[in-house]
C-alpha atoms as a PDB file:
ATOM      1  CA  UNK A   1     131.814 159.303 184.279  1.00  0.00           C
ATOM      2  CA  UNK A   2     131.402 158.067 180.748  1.00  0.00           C
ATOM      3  CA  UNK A   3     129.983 155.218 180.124  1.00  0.00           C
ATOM      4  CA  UNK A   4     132.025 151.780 179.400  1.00  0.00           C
ATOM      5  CA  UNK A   5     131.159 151.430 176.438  1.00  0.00           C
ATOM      6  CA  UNK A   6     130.959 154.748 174.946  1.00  0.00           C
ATOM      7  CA  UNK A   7     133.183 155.601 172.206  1.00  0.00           C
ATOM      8  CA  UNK A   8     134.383 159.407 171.459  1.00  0.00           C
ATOM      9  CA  UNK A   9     133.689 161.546 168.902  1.00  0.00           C
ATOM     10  CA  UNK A  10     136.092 161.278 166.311  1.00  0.00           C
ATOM     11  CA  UNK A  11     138.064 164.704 165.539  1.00  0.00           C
ATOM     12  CA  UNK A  12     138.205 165.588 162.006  1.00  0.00           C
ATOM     13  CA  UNK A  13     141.748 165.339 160.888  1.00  0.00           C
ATOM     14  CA  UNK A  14     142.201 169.382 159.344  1.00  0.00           C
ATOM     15  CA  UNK A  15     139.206 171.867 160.060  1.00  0.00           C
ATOM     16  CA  UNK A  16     140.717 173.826 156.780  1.00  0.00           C
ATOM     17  CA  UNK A  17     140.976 172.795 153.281  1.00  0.00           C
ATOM     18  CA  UNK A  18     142.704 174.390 150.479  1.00  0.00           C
ATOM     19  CA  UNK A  19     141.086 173.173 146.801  1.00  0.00           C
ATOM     20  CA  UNK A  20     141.565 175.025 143.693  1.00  0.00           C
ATOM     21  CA  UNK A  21     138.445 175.714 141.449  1.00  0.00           C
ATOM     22  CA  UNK A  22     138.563 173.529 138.363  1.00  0.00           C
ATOM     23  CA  UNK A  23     135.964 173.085 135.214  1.00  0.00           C
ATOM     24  CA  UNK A  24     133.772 170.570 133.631  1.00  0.00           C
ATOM     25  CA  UNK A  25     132.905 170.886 130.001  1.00  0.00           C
ATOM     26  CA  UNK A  26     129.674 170.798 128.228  1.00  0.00           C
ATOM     27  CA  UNK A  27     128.918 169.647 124.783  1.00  0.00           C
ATOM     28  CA  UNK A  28     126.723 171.005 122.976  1.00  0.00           C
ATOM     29  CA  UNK A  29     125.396 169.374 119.715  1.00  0.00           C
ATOM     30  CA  UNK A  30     122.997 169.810 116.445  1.00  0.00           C
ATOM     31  CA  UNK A  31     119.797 167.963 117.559  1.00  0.00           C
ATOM     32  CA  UNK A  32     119.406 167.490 113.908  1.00  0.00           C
ATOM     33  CA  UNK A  33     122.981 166.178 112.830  1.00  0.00           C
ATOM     34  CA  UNK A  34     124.246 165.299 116.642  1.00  0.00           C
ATOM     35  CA  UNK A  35     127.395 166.823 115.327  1.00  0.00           C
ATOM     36  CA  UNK A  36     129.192 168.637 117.927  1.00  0.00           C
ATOM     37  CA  UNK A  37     128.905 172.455 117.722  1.00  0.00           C
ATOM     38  CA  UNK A  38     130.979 173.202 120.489  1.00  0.00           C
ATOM     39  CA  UNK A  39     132.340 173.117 123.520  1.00  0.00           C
ATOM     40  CA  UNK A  40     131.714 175.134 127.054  1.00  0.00           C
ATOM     41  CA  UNK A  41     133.497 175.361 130.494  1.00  0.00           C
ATOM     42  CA  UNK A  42     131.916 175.662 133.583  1.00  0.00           C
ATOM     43  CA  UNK A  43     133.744 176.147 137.045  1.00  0.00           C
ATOM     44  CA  UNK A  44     133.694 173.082 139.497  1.00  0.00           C
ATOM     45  CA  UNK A  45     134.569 172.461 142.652  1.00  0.00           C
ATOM     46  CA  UNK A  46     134.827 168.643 143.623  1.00  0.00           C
ATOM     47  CA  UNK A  47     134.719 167.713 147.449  1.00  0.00           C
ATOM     48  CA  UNK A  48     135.486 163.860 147.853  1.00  0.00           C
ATOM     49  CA  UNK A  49     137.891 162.231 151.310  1.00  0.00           C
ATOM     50  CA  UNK A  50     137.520 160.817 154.196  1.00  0.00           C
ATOM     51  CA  UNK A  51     137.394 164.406 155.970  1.00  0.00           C
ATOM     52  CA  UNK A  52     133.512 164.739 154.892  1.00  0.00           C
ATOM     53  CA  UNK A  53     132.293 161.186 156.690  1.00  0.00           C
ATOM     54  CA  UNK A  54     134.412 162.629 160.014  1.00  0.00           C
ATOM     55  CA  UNK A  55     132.377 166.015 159.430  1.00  0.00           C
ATOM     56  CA  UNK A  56     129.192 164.015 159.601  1.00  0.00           C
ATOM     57  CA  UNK A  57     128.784 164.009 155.606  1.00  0.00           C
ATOM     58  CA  UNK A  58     127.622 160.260 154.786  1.00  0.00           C
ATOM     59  CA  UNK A  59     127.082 159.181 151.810  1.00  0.00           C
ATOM     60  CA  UNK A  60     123.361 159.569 150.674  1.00  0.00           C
ATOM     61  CA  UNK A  61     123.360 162.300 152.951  1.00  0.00           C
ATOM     62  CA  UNK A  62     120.913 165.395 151.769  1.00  0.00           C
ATOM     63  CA  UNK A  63     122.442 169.045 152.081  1.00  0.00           C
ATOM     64  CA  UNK A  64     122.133 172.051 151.442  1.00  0.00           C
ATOM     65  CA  UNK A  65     124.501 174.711 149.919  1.00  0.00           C
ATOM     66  CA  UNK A  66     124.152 178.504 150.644  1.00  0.00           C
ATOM     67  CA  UNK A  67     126.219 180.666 147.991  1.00  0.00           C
ATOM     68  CA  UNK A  68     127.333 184.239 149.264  1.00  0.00           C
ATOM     69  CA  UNK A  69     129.974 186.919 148.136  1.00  0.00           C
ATOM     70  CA  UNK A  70     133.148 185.275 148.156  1.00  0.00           C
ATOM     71  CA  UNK A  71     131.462 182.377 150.265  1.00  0.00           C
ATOM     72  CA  UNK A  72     130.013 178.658 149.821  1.00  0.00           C
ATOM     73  CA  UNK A  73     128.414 177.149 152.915  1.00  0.00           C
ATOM     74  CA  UNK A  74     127.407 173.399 153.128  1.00  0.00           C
ATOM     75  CA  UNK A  75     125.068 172.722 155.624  1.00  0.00           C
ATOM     76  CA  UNK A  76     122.620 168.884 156.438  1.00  0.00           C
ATOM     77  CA  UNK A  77     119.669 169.321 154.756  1.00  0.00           C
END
């Protein structure tokens, strides 16, 4: 029997996610002028909600990402 005081596990609202790969630019300057030279775009994916605390995620947390064909894995460091 579980203990009195013993609180459950707390399910993780979706176990699937559907995000869209964005970009972050980079600007790249003169070191001699600081002029802007130009521009470039870099794809991003940004993981923020609630969903990642429920998963265990805190914040501070250290992980560890493994990158394979087609595939990103996120793992605690």
């Amino acid at each position: 029997m579980a203990d009195t005081h013993h609180k459950p596990r707390s399910a993780i609202s979706k176990t699937q996610r559907n995000l869209t790969v964005g970009y972050i630019s980079t600007r790249h300057e003169n070191r001699a002028t600081g002029m802007t030279t130009y521009y470039s775009r870099h794809p991003s994916l940004h993981l923020k909600g609630n969903w990642l605390g429920e998963a265990g995620f805190e914040t501070g947390s250290p992980v560890k990402v493994h990158i394979e064909s087609g595939r990103t894995i996120i793992c605690f460091g």
